[in-house]
Protein backbone atom coordinates (compact mmCIF):
# COMPACT_ATOMS: atom_id res chain seq x y z
CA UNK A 1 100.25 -4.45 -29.61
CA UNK A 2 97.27 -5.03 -31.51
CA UNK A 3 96.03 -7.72 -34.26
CA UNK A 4 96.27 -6.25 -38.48
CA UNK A 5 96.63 -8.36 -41.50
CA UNK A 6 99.27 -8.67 -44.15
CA UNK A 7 99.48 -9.97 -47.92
CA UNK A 8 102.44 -12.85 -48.01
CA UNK A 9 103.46 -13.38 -51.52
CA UNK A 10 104.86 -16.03 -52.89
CA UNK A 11 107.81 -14.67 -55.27
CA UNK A 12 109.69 -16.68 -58.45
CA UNK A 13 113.45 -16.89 -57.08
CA UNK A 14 114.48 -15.28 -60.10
CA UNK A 15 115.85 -11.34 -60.74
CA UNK A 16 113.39 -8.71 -61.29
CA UNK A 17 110.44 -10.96 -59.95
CA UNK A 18 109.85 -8.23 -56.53
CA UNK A 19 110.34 -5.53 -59.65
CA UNK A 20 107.62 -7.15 -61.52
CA UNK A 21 105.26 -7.88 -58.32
CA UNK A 22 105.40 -3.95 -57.17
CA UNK A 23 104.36 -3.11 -60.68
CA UNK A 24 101.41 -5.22 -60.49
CA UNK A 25 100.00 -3.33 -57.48
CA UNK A 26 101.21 0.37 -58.52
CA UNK A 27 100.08 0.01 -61.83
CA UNK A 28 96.66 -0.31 -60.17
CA UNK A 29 97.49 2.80 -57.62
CA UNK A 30 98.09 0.11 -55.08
CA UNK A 31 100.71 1.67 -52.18
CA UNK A 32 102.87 -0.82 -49.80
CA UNK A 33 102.91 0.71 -47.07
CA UNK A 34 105.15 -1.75 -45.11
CA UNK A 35 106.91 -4.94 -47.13
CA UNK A 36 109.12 -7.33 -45.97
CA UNK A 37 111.06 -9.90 -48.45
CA UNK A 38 112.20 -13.35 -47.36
CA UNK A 39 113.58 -15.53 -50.10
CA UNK A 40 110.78 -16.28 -52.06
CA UNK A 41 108.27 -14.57 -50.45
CA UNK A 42 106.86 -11.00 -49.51
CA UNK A 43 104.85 -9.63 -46.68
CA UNK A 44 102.74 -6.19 -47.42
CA UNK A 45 101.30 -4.13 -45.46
CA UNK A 46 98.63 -2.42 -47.87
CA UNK A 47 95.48 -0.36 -47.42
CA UNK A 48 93.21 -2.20 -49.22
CA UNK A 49 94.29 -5.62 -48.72
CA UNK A 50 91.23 -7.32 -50.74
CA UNK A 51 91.87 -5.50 -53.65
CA UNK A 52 95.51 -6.06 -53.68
CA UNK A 53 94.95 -9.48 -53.64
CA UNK A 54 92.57 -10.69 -56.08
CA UNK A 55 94.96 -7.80 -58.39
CA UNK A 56 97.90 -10.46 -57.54
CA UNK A 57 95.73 -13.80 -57.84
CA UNK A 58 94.39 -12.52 -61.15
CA UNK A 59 98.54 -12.09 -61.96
CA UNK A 60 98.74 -15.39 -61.05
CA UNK A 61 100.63 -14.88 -57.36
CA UNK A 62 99.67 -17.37 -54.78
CA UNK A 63 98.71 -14.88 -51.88
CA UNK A 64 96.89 -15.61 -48.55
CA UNK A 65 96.12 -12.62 -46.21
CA UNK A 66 97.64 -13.55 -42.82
CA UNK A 67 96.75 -12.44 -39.44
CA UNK A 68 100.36 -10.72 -37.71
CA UNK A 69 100.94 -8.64 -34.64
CA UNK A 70 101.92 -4.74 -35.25
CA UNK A 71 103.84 -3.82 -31.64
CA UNK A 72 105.13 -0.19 -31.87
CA UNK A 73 108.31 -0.04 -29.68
CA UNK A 74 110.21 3.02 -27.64
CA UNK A 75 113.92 3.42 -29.83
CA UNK A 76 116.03 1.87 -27.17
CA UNK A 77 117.82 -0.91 -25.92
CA UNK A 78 116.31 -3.55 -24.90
CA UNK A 79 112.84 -3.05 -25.75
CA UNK A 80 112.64 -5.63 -28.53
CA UNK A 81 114.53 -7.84 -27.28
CA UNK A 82 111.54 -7.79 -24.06
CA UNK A 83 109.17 -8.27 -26.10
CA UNK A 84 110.30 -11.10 -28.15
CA UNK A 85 111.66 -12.94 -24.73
CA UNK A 86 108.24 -12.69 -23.31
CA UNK A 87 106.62 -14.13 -26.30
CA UNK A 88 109.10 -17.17 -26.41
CA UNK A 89 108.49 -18.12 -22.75
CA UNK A 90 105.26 -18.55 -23.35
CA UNK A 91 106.04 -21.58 -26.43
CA UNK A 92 105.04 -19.39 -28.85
CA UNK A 93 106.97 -19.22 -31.91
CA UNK A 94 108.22 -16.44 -33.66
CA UNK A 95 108.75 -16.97 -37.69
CA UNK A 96 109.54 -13.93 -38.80
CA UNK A 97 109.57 -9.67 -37.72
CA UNK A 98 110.28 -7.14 -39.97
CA UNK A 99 110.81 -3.53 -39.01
CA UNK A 100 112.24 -0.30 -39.36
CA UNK A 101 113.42 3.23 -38.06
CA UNK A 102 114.62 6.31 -39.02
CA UNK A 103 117.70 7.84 -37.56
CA UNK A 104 116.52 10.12 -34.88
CA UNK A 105 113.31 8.77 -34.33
CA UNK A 106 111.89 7.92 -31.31
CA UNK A 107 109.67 5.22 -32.23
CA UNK A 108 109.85 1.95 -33.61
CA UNK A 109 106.90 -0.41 -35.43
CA UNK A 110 107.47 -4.13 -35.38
CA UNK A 111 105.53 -6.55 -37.31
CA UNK A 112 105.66 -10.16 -35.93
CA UNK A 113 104.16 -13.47 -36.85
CA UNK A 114 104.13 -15.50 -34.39
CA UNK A 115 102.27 -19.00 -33.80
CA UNK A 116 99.44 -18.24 -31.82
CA UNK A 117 98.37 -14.21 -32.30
CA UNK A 118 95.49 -15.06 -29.52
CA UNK A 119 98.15 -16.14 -26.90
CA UNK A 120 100.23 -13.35 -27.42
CA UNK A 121 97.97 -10.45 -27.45
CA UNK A 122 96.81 -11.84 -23.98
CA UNK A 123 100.46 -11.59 -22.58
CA UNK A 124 99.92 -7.98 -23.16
CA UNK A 125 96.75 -6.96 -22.27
């Protein structure tokens, strides 16, 4: 588990507006490497995070870069479902994860916000 930062986004709740967002960043040879879309917002994992968001402040996105938790997982039962139990019986909050895996693969990566990142990398130091 370690400590990375992501863009969130604030969207328009209107078609094409995640469309119209992407083309911001790839117009400027901007790759998401990771997203995540929740109603009216979007969470990007991008290399260059700076750049990517004065590109979608000068666009006139609101965009803060957030601190999350990246925990890469064994594909199995049970393993996020430990992880996430842990976290909660320590009162931290989780308000979002977003992940995926391909078929076959053995790996997972989850990214998490939670509450307090501090508290929960200590869990599992």
């Amino acid at each position: 588990m370690d400590r990375i930062q992501e863009l969130y986004v604030i969207l328009d709740d209107k078609p094409g507006a995640l469309g119209e967002m992407c083309e911001v960043l790839a117009n400027d040879k901007i790759n998401i490497e990771t997203i995540g879309v929740f109603g009216d917002s979007a969470k990007l994992l991008v290399k260059d995070l700076k750049q990517a968001k004065k590109l979608l402040e000068d666009n006139n996105y609101t965009v803060e870069i957030r601190d999350v938790l990246r925990v890469v997982l064994q594909n199995k039962p049970g393993e996020l479902g430990y992880i996430v139990s842990r976290i909660g019986h320590l009162g931290i909050n989780i308000d979002y994860l977003y992940s995926s895996i391909k078929p076959g693969e053995t790996r997972s990566t989850v990214i998490l916000d939670v509450s307090d990142v501090d508290m929960a990398l200590k869990l599992f130091e």
